[in-house]
C-alpha atoms as a PDB file:
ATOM      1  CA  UNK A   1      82.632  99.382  92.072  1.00  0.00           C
ATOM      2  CA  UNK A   2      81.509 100.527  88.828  1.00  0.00           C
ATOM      3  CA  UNK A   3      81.770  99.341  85.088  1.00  0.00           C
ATOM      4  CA  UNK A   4      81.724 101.101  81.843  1.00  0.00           C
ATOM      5  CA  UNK A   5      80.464  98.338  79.693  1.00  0.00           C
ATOM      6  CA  UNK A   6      84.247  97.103  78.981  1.00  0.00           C
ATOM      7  CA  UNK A   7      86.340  94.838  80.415  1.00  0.00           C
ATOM      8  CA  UNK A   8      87.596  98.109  83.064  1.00  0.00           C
ATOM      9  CA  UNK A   9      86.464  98.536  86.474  1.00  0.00           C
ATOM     10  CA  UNK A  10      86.406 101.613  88.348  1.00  0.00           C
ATOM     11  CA  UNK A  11      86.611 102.344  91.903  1.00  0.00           C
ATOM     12  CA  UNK A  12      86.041 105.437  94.518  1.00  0.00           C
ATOM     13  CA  UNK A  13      88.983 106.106  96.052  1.00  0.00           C
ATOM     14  CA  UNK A  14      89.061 108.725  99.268  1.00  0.00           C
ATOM     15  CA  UNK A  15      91.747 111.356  99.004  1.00  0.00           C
ATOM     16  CA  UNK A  16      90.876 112.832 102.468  1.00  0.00           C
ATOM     17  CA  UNK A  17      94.348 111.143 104.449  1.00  0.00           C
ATOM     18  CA  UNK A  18      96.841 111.317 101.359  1.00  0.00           C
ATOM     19  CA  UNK A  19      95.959 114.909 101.645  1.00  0.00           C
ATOM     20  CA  UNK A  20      96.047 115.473 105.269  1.00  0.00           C
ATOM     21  CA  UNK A  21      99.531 113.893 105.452  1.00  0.00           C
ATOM     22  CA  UNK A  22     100.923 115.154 102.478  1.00  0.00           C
ATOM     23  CA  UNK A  23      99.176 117.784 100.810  1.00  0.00           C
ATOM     24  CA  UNK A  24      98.851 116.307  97.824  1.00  0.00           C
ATOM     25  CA  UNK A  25      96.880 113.181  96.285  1.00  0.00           C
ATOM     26  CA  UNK A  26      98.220 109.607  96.410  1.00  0.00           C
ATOM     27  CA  UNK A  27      96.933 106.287  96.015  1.00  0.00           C
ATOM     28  CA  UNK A  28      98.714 104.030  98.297  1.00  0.00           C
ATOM     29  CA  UNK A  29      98.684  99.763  97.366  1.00  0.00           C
ATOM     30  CA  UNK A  30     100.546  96.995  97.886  1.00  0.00           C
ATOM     31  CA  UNK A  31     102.249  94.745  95.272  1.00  0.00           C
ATOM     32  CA  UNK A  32     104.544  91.868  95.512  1.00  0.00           C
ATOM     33  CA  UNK A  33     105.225  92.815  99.349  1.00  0.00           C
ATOM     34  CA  UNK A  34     106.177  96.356  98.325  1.00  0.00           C
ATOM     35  CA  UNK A  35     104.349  99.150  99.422  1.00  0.00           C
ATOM     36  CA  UNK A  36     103.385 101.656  96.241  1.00  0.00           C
ATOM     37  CA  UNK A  37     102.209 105.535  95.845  1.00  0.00           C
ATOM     38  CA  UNK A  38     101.049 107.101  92.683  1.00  0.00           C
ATOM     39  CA  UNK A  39     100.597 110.538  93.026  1.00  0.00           C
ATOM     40  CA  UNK A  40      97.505 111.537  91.353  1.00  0.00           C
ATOM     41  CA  UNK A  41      97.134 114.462  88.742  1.00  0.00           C
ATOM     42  CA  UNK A  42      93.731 115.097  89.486  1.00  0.00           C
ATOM     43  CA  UNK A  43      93.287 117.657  86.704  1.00  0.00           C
ATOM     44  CA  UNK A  44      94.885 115.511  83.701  1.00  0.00           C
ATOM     45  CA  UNK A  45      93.264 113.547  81.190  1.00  0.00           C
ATOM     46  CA  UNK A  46      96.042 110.888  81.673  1.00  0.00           C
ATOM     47  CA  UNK A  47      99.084 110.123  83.925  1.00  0.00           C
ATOM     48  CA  UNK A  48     102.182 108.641  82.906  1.00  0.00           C
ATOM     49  CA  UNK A  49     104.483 106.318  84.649  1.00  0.00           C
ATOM     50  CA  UNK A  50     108.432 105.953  84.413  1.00  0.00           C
ATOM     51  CA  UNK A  51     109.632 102.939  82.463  1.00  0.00           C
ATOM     52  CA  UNK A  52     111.326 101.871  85.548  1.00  0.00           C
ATOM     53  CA  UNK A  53     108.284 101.203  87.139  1.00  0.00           C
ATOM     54  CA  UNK A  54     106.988 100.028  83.941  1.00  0.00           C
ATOM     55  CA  UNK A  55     109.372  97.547  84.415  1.00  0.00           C
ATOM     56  CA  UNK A  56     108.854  96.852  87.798  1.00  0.00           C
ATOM     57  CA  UNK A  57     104.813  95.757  86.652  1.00  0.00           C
ATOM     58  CA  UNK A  58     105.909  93.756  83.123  1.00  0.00           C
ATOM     59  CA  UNK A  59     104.194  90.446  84.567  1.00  0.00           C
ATOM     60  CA  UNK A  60     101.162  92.135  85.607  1.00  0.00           C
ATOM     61  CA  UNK A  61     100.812  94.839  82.778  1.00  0.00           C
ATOM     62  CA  UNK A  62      98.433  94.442  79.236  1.00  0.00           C
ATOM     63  CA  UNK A  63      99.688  96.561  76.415  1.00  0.00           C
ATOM     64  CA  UNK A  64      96.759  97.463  74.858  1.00  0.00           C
ATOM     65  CA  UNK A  65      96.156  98.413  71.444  1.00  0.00           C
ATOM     66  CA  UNK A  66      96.025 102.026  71.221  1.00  0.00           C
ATOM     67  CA  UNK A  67      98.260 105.002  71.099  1.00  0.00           C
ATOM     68  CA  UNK A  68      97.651 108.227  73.370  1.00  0.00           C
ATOM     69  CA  UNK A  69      98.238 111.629  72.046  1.00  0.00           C
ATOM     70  CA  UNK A  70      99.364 114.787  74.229  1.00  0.00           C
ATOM     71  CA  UNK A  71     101.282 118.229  74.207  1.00  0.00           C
ATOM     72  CA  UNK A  72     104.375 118.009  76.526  1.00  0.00           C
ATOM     73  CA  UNK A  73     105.706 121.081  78.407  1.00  0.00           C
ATOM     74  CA  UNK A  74     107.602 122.156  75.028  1.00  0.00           C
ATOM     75  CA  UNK A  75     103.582 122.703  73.441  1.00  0.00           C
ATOM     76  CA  UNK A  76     105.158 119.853  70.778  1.00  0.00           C
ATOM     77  CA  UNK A  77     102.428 116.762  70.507  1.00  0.00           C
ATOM     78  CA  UNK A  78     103.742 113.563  71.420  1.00  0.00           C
ATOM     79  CA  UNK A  79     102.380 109.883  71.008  1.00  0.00           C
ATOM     80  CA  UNK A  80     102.674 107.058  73.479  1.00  0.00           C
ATOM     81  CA  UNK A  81     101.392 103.606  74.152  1.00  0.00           C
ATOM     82  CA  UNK A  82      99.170 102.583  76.188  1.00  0.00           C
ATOM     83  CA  UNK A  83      98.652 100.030  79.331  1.00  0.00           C
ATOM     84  CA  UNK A  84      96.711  98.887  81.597  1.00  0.00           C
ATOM     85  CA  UNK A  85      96.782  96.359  85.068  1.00  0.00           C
ATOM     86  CA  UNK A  86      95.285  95.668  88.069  1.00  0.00           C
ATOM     87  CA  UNK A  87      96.649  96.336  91.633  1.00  0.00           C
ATOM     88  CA  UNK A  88      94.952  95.849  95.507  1.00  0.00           C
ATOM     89  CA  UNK A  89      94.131  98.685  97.335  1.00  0.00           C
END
């Protein structure tokens, strides 16, 4: 595990199996006896996640203060807010 100098901590994750099973990249966790994938966009600069799950993660989540900025399909530049929270691999 890594650090940036921040209160964020990185980690290596291995792709290898969500690839050999599905073809694509997941990261696979468990929270509050629920078994969770993220599929991962390995060529963005961010990922997004439905409200719904949003939801799902209000105890756990930190709103943080700071707005992201990107171009949606429709090339029109959109603004939304930011979070961040901890999970178990």
């Amino acid at each position: 595990m890594s650090t940036s100098g921040d209160e964020r901590k990185y980690i290596r994750v291995d792709l290898k199996r969500s690839l050999n099973s599905l073809g694509i990249p997941y990261i696979e966790f468990q929270h509050k006896d629920r078994t969770l994938r993220f599929i991962v966009d390995t060529g963005a600069s961010m990922n997004f996640i439905r409200k719904d799950t949003l939801d799902f993660f209000k105890d756990d989540i930190k709103l943080l203060d700071q707005k992201a900025e990107y171009f949606g399909i429709d090339n029109v530049e959109h603004e939304c807010e930011v979070y961040t929270f901890k999970f178990n691999i």
